[in-house]
C-alpha atoms as a PDB file:
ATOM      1  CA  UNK A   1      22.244   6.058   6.168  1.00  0.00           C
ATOM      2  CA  UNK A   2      18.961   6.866   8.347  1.00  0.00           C
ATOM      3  CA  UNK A   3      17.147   4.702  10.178  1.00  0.00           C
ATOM      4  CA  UNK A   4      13.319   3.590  10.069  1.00  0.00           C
ATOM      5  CA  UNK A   5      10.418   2.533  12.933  1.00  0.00           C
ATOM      6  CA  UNK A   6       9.767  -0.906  11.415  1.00  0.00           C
ATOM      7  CA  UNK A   7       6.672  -2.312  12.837  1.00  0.00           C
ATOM      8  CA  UNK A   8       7.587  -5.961  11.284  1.00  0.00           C
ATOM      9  CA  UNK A   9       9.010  -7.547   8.726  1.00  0.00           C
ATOM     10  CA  UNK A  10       7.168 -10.537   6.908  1.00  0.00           C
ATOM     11  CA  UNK A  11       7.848 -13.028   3.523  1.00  0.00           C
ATOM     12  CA  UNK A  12       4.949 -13.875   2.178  1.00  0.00           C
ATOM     13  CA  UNK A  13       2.415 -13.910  -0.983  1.00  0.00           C
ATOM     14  CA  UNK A  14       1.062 -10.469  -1.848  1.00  0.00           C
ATOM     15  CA  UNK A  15      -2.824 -10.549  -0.998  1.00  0.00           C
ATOM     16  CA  UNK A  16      -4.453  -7.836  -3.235  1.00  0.00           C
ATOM     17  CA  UNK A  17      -4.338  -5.765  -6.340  1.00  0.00           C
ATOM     18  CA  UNK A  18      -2.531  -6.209  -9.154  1.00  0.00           C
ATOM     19  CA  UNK A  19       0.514  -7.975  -7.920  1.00  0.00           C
ATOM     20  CA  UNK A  20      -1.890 -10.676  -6.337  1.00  0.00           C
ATOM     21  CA  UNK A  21      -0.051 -14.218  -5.838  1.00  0.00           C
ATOM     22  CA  UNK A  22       3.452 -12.807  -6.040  1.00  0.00           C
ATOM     23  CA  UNK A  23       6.314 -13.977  -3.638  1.00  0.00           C
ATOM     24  CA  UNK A  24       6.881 -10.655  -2.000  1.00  0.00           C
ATOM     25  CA  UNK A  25       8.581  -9.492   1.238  1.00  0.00           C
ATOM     26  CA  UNK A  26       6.394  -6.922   3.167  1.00  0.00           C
ATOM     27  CA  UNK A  27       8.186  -4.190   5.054  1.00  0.00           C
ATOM     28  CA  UNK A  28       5.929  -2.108   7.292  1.00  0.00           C
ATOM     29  CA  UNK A  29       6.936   1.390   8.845  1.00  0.00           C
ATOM     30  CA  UNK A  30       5.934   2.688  11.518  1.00  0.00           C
ATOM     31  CA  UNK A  31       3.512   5.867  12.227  1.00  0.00           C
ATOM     32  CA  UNK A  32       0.280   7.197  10.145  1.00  0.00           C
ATOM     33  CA  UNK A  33      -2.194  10.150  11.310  1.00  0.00           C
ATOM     34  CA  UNK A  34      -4.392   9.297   8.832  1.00  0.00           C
ATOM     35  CA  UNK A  35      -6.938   7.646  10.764  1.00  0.00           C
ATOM     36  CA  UNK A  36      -9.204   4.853   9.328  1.00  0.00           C
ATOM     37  CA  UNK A  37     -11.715   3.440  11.201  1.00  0.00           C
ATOM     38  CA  UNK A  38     -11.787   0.184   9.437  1.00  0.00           C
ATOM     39  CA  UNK A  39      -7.538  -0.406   9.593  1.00  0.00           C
ATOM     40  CA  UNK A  40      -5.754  -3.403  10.686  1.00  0.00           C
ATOM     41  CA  UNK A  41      -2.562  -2.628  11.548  1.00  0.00           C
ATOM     42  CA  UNK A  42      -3.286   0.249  14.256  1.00  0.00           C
ATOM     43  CA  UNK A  43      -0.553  -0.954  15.853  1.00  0.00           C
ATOM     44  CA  UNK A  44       1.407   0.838  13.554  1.00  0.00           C
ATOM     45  CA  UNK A  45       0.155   4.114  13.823  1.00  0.00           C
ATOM     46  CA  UNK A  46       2.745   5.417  16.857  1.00  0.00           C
ATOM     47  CA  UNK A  47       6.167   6.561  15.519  1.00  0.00           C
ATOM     48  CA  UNK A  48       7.942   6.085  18.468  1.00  0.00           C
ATOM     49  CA  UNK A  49       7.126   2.696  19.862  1.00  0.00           C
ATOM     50  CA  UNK A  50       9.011   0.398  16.993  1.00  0.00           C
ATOM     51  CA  UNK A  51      12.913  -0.892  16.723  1.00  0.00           C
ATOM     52  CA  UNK A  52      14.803   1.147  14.612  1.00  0.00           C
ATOM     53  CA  UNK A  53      16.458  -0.486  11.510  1.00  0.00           C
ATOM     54  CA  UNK A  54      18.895   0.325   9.178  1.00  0.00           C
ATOM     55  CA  UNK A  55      19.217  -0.229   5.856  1.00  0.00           C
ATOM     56  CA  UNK A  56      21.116  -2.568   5.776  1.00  0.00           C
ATOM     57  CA  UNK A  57      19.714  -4.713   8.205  1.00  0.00           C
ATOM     58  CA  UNK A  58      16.372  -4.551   6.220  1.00  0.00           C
ATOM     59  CA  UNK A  59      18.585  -6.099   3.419  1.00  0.00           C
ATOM     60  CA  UNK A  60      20.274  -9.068   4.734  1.00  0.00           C
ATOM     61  CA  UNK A  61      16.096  -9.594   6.083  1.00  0.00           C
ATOM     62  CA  UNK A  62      15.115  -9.811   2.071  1.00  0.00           C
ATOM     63  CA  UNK A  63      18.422 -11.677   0.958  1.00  0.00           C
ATOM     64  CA  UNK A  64      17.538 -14.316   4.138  1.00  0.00           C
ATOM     65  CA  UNK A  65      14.544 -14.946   1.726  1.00  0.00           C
ATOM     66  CA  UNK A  66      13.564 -15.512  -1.868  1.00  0.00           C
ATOM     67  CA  UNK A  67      11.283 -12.785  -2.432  1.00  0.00           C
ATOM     68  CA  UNK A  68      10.560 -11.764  -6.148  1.00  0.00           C
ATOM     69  CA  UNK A  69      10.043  -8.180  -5.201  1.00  0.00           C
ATOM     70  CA  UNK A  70       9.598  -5.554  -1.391  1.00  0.00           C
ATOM     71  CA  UNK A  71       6.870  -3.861  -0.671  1.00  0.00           C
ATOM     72  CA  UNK A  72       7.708  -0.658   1.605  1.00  0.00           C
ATOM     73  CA  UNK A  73       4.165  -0.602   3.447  1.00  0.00           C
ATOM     74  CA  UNK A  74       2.903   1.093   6.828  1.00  0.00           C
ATOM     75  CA  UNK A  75       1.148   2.958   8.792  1.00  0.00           C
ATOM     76  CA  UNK A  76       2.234   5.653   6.095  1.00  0.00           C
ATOM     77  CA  UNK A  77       5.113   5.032   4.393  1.00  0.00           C
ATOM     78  CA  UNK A  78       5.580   8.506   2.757  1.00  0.00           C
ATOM     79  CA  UNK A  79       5.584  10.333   6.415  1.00  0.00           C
ATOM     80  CA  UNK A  80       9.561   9.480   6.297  1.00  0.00           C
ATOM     81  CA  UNK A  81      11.716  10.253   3.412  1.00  0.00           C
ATOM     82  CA  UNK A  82      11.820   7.111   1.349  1.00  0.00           C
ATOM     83  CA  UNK A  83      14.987   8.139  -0.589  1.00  0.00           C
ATOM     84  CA  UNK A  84      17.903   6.440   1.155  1.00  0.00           C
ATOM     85  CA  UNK A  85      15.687   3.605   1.882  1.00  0.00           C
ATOM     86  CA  UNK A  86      14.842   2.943  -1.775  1.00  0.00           C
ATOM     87  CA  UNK A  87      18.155   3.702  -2.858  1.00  0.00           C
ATOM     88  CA  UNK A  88      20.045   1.235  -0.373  1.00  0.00           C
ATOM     89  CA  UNK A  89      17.458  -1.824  -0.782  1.00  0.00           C
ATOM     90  CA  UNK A  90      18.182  -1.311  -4.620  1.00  0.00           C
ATOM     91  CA  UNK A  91      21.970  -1.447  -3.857  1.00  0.00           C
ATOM     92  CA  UNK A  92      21.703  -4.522  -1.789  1.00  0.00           C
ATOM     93  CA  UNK A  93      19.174  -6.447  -3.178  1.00  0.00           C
ATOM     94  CA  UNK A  94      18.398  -5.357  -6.668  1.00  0.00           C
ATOM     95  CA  UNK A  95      14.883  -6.697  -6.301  1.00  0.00           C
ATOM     96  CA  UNK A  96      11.523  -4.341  -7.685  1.00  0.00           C
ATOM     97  CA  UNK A  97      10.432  -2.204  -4.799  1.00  0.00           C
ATOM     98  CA  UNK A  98       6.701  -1.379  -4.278  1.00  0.00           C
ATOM     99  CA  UNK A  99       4.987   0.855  -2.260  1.00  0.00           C
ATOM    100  CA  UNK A 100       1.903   0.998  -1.145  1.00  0.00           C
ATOM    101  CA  UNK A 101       0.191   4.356  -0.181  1.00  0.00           C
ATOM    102  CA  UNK A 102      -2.184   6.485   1.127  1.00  0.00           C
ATOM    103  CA  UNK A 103      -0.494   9.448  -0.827  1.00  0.00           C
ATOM    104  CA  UNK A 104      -1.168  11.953   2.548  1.00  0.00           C
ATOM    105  CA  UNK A 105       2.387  12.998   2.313  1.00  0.00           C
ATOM    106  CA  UNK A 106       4.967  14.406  -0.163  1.00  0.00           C
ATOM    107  CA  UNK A 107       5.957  11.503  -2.949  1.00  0.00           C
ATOM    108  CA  UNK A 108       9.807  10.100  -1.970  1.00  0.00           C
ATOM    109  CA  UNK A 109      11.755   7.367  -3.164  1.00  0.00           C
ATOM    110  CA  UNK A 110      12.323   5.724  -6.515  1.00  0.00           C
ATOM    111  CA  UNK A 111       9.665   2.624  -7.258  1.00  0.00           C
ATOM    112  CA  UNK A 112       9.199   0.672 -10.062  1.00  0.00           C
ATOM    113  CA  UNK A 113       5.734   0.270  -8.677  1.00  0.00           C
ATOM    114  CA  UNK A 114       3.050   2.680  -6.658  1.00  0.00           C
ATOM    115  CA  UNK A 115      -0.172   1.545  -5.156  1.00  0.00           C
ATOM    116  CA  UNK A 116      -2.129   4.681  -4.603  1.00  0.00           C
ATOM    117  CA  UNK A 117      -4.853   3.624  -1.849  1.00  0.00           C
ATOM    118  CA  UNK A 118      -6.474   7.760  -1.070  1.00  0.00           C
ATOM    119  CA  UNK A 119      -8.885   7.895   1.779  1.00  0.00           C
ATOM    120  CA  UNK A 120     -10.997  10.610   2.901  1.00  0.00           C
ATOM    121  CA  UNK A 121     -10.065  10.760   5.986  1.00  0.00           C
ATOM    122  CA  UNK A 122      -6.715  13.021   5.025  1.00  0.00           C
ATOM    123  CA  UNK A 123      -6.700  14.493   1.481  1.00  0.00           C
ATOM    124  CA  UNK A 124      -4.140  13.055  -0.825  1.00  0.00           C
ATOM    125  CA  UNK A 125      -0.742  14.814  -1.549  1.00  0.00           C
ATOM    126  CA  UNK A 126      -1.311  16.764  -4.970  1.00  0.00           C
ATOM    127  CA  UNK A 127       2.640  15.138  -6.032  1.00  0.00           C
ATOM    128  CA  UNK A 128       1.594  11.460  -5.958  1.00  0.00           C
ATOM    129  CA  UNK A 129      -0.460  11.936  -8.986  1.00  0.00           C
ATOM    130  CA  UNK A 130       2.481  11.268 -11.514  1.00  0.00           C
ATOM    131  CA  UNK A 131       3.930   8.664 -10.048  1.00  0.00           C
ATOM    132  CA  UNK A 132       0.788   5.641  -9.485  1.00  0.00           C
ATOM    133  CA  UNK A 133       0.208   2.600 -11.348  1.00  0.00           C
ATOM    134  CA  UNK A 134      -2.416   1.186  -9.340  1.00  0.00           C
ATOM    135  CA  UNK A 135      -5.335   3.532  -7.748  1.00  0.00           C
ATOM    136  CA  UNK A 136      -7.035   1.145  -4.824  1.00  0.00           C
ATOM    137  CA  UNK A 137     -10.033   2.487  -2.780  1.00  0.00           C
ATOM    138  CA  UNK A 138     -11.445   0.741   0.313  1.00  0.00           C
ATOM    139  CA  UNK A 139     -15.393   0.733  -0.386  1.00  0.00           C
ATOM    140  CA  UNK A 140     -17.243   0.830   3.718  1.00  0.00           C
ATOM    141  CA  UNK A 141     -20.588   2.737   1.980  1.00  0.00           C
ATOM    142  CA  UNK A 142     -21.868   4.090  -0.724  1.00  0.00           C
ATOM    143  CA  UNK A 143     -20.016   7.247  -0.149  1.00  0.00           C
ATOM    144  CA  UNK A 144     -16.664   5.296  -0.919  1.00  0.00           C
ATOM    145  CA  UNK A 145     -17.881   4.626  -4.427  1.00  0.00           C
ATOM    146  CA  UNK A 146     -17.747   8.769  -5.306  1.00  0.00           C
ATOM    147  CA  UNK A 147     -14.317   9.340  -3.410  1.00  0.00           C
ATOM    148  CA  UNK A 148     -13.178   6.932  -5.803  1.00  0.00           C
ATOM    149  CA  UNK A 149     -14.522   8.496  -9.092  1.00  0.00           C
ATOM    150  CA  UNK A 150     -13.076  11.737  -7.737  1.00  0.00           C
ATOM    151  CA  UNK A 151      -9.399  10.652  -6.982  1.00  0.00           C
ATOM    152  CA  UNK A 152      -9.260   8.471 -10.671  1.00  0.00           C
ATOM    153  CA  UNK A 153      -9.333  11.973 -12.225  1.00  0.00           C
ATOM    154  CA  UNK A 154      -5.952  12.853 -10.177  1.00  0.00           C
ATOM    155  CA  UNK A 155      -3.839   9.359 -11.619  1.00  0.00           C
ATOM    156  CA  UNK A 156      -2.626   9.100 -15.121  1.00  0.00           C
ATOM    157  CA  UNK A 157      -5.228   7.172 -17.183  1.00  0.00           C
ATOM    158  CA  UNK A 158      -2.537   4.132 -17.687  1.00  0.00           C
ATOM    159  CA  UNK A 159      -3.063   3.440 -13.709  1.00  0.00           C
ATOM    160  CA  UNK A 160      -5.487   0.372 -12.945  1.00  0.00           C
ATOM    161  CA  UNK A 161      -7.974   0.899 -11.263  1.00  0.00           C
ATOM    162  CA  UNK A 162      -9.243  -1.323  -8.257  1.00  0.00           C
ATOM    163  CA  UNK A 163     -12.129  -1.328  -5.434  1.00  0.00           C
ATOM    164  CA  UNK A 164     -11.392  -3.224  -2.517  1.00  0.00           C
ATOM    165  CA  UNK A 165     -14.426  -4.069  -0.090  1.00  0.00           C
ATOM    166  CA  UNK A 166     -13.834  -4.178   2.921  1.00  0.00           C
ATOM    167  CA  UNK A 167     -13.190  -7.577   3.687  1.00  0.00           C
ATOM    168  CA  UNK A 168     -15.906  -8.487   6.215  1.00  0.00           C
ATOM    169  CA  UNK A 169     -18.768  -7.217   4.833  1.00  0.00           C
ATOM    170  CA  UNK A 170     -21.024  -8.714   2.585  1.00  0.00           C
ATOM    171  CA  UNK A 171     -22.516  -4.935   1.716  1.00  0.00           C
ATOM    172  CA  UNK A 172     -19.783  -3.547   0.439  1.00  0.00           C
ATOM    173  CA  UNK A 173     -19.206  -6.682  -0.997  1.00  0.00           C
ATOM    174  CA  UNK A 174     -22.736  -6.071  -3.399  1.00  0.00           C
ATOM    175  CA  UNK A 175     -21.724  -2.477  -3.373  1.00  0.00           C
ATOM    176  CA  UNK A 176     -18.051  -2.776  -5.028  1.00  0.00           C
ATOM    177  CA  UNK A 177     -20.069  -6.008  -7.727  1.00  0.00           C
ATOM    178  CA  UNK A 178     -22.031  -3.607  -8.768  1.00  0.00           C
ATOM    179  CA  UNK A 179     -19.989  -0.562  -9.655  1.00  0.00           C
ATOM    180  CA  UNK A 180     -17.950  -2.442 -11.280  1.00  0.00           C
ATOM    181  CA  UNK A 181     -20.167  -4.582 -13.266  1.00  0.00           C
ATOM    182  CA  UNK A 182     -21.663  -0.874 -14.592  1.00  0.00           C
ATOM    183  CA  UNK A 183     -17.931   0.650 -15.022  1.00  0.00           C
ATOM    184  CA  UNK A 184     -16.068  -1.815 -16.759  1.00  0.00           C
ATOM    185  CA  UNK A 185     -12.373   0.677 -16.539  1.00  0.00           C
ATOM    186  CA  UNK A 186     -12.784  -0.667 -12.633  1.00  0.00           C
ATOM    187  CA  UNK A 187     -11.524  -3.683 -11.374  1.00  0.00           C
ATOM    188  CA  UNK A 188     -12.014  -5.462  -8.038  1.00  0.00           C
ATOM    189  CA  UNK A 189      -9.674  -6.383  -5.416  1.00  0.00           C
ATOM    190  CA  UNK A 190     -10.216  -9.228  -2.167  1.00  0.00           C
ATOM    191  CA  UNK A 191      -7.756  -9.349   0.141  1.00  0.00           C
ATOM    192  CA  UNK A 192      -7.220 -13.121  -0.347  1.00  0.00           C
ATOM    193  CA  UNK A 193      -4.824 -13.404   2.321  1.00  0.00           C
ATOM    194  CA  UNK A 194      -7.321 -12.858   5.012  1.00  0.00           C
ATOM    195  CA  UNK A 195      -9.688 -15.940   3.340  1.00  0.00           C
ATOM    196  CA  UNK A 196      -5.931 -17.989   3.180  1.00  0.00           C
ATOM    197  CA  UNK A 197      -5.454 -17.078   6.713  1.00  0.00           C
ATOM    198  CA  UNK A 198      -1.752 -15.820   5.230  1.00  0.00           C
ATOM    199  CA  UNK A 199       0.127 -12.423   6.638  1.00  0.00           C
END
């Protein structure tokens, strides 16, 4: 089986969305040209500067654990084919595999759960549609608010919906209150594991 640029490797509690609170063990690949200004993991954007890892070696990490589910994170996850990595954790572990998204590259893999986070910066991937449960959007102005409306209209109406502010700033903070408080099919999102001081 292929190998993947693994940035790290981390057990901890899930910090946002809907899976908020759950025992989880984070795997994040490397590379992403999608460019945010506001990320925190740049680190990960090279391809080429990370250990490769095999499959299996990424499984006997999650066994080491107690993890209720993996989430396959980046960078940009869906810049590498995602098949034989989804297909071997589910062979070794048998644990629920999530993955969370910016969608700028061709859907792979088999998940029982997608987080769909678009951003403007590099239009989503028209295939990702179909496949997410849970549309997040990063609010940094007011700007972020209509990206979001746009890309809802793209996701299957069963996907929950989330705006995530970004986390230190109290204007996005009133922003993201305020949508939602006048769209109640919206949800909100913190990323409680920066205010835990968690990974």
């Amino acid at each position: 089986m292929k190998n993947y640029p693994i940035v790290e490797t981390f057990h901890s509690i899930q910090g946002e969305g809907y899976w908020m609170g759950r025992n989880s063990f984070f795997i994040r690949l490397g590379g992403c040209d999608v460019g945010c200004w506001f990320c925190d993991t740049k680190e990960s954007w090279p391809m080429d500067k990370h250990p490769q890892y095999s499959v299996e070696k990424l499984a006997q990490e999650v066994l080491a654990v107690n993890p209720s589910m993996i989430v396959i994170t980046g960078g940009e996850p869906l810049m590498h084919s995602l098949d034989e990595l989804t297909q071997g954790l589910r062979a070794f572990c048998g644990l629920p595999l999530h993955l969370e998204t910016s969608g700028a590259y061709p859907f792979s893999g088999r998940f029982d759960w997608v987080t769909f986070s678009p951003k403007c910066f590099k239009s989503p991937h028209p295939s990702i549609g179909p496949y997410v449960d849970e549309l997040k959007v990063v609010i940094t102005s007011p700007e972020d608010l209509k990206w979001a409306k746009e890309q809802a209209q793209f996701v299957q109406s069963t996907a929950v919906k989330f705006l995530q502010p970004e986390w230190n700033s109290p204007e996005t903070i009133d922003l993201t209150v305020k949508f939602v408080l006048e769209h109640p099919d919206w949800r909100m999102s913190l990323q409680t594991h920066k205010f835990l001081g968690l990974r």
